[in-house]
PDB file of N, CA and C in Angstrom:
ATOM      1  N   UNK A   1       0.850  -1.175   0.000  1.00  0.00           N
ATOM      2  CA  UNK A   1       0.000   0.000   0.000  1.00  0.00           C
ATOM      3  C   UNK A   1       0.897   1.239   0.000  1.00  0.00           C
ATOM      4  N   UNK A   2       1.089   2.175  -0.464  1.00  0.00           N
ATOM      5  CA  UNK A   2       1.860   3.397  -1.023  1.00  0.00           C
ATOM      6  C   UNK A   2       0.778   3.856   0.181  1.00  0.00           C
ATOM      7  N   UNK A   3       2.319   5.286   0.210  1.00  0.00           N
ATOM      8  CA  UNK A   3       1.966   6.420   1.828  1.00  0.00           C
ATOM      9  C   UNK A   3       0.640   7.195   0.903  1.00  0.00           C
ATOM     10  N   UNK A   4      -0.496   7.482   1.797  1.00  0.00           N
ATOM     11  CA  UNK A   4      -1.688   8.676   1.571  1.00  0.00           C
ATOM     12  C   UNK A   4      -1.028   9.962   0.916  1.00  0.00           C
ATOM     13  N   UNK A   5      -1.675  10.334  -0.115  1.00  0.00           N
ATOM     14  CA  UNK A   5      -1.326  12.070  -1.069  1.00  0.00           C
ATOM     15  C   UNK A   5      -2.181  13.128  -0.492  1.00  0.00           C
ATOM     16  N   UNK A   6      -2.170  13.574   0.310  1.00  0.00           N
ATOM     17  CA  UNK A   6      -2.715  15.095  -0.022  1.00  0.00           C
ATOM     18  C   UNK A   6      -3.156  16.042  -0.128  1.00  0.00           C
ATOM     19  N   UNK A   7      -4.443  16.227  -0.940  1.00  0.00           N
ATOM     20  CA  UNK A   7      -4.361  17.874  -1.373  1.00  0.00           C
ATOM     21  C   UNK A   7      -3.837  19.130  -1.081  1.00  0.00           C
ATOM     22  N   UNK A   8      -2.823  19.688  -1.903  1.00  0.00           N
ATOM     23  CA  UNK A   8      -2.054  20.641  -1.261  1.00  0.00           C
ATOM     24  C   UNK A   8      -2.325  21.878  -1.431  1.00  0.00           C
ATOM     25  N   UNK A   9      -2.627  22.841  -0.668  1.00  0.00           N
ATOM     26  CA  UNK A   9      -3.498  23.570  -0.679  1.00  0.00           C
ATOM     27  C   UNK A   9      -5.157  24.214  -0.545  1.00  0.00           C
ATOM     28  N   UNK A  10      -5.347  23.474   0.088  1.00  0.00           N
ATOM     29  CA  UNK A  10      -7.286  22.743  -0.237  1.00  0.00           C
ATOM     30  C   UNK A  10      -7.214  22.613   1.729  1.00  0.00           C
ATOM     31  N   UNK A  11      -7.731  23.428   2.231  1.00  0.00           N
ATOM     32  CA  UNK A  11      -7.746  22.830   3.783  1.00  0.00           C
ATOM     33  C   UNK A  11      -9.432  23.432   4.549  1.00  0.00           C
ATOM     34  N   UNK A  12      -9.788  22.452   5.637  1.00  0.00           N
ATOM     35  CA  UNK A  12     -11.165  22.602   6.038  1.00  0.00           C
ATOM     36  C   UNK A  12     -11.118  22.595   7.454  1.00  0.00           C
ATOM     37  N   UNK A  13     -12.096  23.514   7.727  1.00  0.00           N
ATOM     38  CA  UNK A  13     -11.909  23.135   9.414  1.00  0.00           C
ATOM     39  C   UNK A  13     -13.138  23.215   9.748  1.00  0.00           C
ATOM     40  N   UNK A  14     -13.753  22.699  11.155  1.00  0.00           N
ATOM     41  CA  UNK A  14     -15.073  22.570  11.407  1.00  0.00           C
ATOM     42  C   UNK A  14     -15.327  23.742  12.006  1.00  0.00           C
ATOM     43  N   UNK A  15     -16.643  23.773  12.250  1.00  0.00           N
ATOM     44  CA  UNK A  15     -17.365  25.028  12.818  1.00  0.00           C
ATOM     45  C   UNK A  15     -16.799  25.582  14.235  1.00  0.00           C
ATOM     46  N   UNK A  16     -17.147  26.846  14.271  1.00  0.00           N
ATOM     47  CA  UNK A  16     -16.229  27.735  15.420  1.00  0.00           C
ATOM     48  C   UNK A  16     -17.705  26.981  16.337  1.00  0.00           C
ATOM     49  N   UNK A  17     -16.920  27.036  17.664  1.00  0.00           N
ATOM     50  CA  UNK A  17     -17.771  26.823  19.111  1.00  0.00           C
ATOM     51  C   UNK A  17     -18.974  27.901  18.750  1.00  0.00           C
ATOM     52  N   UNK A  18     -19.026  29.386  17.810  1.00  0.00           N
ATOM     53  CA  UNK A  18     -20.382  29.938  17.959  1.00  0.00           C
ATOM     54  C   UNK A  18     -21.365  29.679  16.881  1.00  0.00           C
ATOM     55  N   UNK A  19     -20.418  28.955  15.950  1.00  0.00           N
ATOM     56  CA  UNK A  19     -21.382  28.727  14.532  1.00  0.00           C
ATOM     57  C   UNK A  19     -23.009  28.395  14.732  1.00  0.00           C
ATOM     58  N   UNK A  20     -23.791  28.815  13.518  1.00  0.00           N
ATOM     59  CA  UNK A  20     -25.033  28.281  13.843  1.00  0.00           C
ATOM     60  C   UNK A  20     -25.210  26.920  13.339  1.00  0.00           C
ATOM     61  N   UNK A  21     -26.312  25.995  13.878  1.00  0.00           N
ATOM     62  CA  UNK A  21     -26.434  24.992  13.558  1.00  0.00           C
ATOM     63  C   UNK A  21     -26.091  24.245  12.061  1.00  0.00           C
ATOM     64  N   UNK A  22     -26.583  24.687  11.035  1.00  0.00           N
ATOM     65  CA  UNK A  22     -26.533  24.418   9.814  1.00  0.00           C
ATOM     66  C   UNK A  22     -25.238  24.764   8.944  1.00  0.00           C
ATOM     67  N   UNK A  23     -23.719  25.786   9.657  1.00  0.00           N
ATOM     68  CA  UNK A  23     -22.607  25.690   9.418  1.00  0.00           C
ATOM     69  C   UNK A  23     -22.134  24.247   9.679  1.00  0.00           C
ATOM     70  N   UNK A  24     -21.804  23.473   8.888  1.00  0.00           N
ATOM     71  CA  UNK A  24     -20.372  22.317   8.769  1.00  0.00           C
ATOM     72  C   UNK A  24     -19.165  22.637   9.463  1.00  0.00           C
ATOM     73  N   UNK A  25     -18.473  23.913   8.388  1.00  0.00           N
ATOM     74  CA  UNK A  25     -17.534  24.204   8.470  1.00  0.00           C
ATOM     75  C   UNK A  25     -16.875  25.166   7.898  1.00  0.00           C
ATOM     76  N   UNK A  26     -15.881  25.584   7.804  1.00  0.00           N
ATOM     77  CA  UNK A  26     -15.193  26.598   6.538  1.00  0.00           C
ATOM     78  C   UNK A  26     -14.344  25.875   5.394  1.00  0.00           C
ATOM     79  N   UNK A  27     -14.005  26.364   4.213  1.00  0.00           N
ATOM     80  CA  UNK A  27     -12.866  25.861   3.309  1.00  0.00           C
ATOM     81  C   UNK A  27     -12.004  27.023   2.897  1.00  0.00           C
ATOM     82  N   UNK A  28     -10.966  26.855   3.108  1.00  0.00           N
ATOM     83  CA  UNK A  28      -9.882  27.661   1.769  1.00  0.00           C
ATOM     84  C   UNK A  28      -9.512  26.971   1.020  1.00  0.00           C
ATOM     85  N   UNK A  29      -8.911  27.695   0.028  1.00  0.00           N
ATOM     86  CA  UNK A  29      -7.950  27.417  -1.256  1.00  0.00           C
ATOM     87  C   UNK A  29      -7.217  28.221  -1.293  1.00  0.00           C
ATOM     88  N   UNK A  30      -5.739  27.229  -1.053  1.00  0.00           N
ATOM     89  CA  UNK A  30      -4.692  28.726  -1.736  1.00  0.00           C
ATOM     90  C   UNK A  30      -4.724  28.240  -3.169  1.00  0.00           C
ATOM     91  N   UNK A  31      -5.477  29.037  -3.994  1.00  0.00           N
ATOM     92  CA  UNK A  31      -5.586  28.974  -5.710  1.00  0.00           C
ATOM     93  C   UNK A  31      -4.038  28.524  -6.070  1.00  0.00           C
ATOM     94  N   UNK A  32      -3.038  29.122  -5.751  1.00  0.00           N
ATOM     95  CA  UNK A  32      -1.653  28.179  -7.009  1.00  0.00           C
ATOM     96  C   UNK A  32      -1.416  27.057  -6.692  1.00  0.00           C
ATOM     97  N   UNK A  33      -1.326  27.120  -5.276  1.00  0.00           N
ATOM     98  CA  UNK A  33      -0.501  25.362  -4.599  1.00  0.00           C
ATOM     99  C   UNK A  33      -1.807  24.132  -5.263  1.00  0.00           C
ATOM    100  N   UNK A  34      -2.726  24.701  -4.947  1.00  0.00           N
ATOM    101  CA  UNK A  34      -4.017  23.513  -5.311  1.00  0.00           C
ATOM    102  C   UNK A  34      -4.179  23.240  -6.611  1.00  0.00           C
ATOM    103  N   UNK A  35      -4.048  24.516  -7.908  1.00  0.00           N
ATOM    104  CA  UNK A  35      -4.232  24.039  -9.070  1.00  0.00           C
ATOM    105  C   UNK A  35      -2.774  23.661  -9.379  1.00  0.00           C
ATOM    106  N   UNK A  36      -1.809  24.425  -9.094  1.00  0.00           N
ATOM    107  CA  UNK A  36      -0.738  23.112  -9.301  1.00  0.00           C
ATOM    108  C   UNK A  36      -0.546  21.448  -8.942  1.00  0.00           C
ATOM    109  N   UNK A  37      -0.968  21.428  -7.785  1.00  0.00           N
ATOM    110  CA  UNK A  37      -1.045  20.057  -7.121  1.00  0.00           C
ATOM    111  C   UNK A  37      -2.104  19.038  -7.930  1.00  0.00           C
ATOM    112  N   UNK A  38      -3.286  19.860  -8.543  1.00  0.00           N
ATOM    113  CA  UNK A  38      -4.485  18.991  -9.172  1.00  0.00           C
ATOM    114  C   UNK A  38      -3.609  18.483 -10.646  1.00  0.00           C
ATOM    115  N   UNK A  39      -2.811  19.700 -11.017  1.00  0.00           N
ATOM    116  CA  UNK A  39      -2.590  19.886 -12.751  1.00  0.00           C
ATOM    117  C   UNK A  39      -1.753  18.300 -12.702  1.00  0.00           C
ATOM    118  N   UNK A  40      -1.006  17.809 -11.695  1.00  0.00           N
ATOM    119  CA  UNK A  40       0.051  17.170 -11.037  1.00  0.00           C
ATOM    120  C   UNK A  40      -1.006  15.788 -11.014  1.00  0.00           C
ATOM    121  N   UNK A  41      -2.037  15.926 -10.713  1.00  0.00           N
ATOM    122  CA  UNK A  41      -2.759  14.386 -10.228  1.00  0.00           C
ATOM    123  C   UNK A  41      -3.435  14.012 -11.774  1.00  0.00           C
ATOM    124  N   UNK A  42      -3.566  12.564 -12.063  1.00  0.00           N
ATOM    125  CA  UNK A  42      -4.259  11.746 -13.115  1.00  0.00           C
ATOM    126  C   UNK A  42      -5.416  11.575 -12.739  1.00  0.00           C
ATOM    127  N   UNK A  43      -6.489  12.142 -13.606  1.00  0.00           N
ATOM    128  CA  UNK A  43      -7.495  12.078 -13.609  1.00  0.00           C
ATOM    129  C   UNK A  43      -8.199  10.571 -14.200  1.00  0.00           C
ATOM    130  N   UNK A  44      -9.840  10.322 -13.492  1.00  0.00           N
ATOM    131  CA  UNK A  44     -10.020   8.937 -14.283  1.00  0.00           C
ATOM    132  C   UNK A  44     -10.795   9.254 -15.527  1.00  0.00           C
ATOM    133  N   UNK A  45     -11.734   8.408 -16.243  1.00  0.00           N
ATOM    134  CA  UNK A  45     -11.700   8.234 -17.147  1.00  0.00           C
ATOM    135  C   UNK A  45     -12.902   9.210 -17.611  1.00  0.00           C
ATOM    136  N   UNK A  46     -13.203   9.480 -16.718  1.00  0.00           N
ATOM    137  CA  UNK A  46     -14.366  10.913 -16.718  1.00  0.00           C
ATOM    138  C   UNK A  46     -13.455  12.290 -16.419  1.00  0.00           C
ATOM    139  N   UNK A  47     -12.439  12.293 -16.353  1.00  0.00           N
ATOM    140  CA  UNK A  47     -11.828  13.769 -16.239  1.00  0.00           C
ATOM    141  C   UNK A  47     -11.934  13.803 -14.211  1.00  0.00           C
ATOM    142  N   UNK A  48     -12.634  12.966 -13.753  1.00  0.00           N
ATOM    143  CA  UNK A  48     -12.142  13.702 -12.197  1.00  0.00           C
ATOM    144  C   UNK A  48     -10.870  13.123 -11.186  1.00  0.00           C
ATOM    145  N   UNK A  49     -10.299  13.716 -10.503  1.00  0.00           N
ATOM    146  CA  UNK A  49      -9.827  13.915  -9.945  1.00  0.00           C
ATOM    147  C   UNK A  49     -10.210  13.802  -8.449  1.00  0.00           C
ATOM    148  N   UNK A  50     -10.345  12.320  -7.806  1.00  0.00           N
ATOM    149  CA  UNK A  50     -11.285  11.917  -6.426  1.00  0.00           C
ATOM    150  C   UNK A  50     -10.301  12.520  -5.078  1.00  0.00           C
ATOM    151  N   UNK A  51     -11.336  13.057  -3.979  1.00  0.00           N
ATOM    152  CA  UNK A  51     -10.794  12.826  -2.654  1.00  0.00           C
ATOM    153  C   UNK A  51     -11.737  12.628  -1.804  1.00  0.00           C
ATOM    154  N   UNK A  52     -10.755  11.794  -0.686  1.00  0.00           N
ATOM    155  CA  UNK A  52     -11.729  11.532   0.440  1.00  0.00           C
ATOM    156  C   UNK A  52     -11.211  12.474   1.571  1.00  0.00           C
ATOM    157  N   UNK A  53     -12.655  12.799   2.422  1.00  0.00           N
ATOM    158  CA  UNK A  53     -12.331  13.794   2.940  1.00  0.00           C
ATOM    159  C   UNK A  53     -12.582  13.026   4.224  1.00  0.00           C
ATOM    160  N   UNK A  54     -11.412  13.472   5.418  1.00  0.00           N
ATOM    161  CA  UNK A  54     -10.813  12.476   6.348  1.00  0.00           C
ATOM    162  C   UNK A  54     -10.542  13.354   7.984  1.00  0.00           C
ATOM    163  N   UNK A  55     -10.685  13.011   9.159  1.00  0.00           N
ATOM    164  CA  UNK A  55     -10.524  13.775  10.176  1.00  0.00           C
ATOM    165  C   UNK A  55      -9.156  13.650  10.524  1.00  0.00           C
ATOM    166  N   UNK A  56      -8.388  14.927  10.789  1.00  0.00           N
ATOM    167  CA  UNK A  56      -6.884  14.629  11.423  1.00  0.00           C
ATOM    168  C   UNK A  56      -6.720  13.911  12.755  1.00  0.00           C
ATOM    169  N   UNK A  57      -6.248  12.977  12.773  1.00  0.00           N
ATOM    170  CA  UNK A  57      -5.943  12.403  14.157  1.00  0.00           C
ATOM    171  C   UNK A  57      -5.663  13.075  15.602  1.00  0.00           C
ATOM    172  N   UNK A  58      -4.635  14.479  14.841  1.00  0.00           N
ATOM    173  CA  UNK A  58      -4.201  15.428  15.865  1.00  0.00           C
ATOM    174  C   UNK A  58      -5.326  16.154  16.090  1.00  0.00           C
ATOM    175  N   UNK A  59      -5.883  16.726  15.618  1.00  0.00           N
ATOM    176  CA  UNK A  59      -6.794  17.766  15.908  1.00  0.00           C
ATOM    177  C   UNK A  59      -8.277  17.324  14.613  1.00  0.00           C
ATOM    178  N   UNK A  60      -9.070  16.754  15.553  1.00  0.00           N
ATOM    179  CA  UNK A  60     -10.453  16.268  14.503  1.00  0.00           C
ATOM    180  C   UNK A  60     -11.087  17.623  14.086  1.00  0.00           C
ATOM    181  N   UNK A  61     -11.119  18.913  14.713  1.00  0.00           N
ATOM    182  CA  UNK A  61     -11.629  19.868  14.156  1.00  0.00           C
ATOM    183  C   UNK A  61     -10.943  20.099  12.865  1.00  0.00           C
ATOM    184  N   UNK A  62     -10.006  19.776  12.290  1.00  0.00           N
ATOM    185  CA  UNK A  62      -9.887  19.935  10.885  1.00  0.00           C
ATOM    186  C   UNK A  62      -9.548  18.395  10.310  1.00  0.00           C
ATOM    187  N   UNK A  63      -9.636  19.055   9.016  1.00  0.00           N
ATOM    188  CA  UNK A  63     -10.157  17.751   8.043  1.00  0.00           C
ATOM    189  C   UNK A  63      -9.380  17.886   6.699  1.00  0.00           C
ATOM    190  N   UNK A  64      -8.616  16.740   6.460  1.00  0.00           N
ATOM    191  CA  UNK A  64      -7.576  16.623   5.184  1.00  0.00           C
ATOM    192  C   UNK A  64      -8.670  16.076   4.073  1.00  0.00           C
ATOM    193  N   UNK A  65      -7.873  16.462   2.970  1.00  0.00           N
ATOM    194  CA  UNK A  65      -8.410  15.858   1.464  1.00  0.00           C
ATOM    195  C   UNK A  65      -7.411  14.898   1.155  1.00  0.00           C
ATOM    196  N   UNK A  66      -7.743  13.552   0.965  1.00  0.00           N
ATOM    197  CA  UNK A  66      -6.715  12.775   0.245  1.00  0.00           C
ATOM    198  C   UNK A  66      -7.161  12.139  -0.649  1.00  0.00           C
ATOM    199  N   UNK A  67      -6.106  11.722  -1.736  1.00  0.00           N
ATOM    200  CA  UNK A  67      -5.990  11.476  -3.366  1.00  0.00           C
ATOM    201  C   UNK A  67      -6.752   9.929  -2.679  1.00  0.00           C
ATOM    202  N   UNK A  68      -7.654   9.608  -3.554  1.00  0.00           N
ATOM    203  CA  UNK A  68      -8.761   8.365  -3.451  1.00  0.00           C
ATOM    204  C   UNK A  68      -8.256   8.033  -4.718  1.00  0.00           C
ATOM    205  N   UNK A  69      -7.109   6.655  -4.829  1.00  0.00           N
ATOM    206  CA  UNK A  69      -6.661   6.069  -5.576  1.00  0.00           C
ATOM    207  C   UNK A  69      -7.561   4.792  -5.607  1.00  0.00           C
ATOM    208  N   UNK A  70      -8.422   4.381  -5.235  1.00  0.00           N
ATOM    209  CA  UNK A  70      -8.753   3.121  -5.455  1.00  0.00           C
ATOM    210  C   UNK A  70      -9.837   3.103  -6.922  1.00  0.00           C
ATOM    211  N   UNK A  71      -9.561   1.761  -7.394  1.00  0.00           N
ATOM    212  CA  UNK A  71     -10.251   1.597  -8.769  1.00  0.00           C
ATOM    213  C   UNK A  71     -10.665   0.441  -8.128  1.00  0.00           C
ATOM    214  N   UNK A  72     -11.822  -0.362  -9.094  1.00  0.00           N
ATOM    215  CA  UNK A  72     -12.443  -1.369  -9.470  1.00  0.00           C
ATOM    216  C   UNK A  72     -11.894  -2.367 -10.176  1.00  0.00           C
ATOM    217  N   UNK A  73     -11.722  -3.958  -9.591  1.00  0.00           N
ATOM    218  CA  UNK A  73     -11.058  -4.554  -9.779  1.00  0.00           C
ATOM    219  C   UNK A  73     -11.792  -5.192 -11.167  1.00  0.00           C
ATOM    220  N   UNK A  74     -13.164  -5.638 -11.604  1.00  0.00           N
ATOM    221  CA  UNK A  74     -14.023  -5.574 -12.704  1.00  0.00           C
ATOM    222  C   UNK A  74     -14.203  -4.857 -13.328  1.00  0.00           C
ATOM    223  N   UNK A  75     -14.525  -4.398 -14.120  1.00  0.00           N
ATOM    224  CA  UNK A  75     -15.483  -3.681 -14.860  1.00  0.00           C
ATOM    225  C   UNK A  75     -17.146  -3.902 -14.864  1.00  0.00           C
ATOM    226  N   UNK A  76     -17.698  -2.606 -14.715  1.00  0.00           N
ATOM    227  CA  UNK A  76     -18.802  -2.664 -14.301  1.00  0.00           C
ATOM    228  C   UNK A  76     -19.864  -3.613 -16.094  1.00  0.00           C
ATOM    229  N   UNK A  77     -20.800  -3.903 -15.054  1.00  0.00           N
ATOM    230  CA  UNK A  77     -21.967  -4.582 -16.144  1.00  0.00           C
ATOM    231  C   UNK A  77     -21.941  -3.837 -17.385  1.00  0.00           C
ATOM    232  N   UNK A  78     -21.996  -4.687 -18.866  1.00  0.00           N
ATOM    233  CA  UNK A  78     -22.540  -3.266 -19.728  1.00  0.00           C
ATOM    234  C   UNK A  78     -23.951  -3.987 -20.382  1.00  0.00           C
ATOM    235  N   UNK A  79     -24.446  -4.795 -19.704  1.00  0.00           N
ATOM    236  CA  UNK A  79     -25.883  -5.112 -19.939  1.00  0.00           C
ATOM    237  C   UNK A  79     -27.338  -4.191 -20.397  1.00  0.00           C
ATOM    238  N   UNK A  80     -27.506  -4.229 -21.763  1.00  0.00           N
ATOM    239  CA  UNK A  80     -28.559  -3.262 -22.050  1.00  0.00           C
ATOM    240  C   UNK A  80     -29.433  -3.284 -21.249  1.00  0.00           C
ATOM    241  N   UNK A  81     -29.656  -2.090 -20.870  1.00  0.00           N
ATOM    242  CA  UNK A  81     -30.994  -1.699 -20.395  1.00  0.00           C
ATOM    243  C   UNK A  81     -32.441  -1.663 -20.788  1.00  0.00           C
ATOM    244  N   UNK A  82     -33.404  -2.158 -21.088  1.00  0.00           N
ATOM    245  CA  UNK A  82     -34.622  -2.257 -21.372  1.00  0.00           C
ATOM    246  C   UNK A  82     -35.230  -0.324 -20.935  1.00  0.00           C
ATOM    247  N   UNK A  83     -35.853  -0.341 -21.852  1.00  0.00           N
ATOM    248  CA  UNK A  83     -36.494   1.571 -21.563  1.00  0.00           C
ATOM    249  C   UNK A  83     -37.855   1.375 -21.947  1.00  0.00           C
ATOM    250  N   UNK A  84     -38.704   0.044 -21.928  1.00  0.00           N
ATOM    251  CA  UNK A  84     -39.595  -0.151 -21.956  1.00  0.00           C
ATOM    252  C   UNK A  84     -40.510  -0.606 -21.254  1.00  0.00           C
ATOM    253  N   UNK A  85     -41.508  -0.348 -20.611  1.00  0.00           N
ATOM    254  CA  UNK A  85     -42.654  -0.505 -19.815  1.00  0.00           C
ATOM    255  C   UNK A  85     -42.734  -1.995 -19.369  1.00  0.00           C
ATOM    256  N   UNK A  86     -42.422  -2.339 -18.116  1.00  0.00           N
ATOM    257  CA  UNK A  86     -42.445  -3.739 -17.617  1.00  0.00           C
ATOM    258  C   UNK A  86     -43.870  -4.224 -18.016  1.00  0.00           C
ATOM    259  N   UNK A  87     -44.001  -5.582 -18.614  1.00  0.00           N
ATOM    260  CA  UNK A  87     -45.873  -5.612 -18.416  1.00  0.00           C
ATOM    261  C   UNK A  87     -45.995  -7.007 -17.806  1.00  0.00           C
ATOM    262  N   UNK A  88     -47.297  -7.252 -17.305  1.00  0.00           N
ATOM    263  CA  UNK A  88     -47.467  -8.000 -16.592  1.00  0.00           C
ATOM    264  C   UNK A  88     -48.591  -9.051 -17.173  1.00  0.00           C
ATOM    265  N   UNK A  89     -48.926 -10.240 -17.269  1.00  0.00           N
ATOM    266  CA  UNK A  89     -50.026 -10.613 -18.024  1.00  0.00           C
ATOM    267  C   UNK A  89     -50.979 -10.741 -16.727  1.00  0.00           C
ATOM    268  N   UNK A  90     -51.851 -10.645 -17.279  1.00  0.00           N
ATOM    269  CA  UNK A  90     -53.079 -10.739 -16.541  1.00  0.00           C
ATOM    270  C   UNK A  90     -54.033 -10.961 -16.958  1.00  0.00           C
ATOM    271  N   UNK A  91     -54.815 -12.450 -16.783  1.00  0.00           N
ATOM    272  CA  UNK A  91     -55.880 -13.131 -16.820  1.00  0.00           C
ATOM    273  C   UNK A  91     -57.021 -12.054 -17.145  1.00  0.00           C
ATOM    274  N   UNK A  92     -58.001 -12.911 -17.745  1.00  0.00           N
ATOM    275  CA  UNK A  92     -59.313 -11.798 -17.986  1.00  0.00           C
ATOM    276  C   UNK A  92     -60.689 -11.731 -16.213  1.00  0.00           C
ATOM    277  N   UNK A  93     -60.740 -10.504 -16.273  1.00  0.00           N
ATOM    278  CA  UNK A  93     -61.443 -10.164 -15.388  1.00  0.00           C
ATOM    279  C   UNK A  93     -62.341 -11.478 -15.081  1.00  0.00           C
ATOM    280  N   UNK A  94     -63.043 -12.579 -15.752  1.00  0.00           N
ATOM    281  CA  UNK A  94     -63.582 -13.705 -15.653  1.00  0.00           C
ATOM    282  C   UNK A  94     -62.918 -14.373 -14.559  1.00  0.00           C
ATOM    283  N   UNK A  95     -61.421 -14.345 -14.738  1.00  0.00           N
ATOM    284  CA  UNK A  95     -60.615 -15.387 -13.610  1.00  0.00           C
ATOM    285  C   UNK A  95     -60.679 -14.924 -12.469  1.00  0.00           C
ATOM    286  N   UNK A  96     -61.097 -13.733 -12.101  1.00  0.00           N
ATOM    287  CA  UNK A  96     -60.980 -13.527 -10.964  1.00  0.00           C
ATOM    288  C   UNK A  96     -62.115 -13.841  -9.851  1.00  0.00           C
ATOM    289  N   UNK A  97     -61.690 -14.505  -8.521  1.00  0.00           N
ATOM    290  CA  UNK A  97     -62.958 -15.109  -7.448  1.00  0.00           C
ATOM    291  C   UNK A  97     -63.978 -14.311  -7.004  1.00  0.00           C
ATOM    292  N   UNK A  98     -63.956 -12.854  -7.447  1.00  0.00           N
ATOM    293  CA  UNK A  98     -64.943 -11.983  -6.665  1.00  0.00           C
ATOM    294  C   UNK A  98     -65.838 -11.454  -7.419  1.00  0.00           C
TER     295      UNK A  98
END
């Protein structure tokens, strides 16, 4: 398993002791370090660029971004999809006991 990446520049911290309920938290960006650091990471096959967002051990009020390297060991289903109306058969009103 290779050491955890990251995001450099990209940092979060949780809500101040007065925040109101519905604050999380805050974010910065220092804009160069981060778009350098992203320009730097391989994107997947959709263009993004994943992180998981993680509590510091030292201090849980803030919260790291790290590079979410994991892929899929399969490939997902490519089984057509049906886009047509499930139907059901159903006997004539005669069959029924009531």
């Amino acid at each position: 398993m290779s050491d955890p990446q990251y995001a450099d520049g990209l940092y979060f911290r949780g809500p101040r002791d007065d925040a109101p309920d519905f604050v999380i938290g805050s974010m910065s960006i220092r804009k160069a370090r981060f778009i350098s650091w992203l320009n730097d990471q391989v994107s997947d096959d959709e263009g993004y660029v994943k992180l998981s967002v993680t509590k510091q051990k030292k201090d849980p009020s803030k919260w790291s971004f790290k590079l979410n390297t994991w892929k899929s060991d399969s490939e997902p289903s490519q089984a057509p999809v049906s886009k047509e109306e499930p139907t059901t058969n159903v006997g004539d009103d005669d069959d029924l006991p009531f």
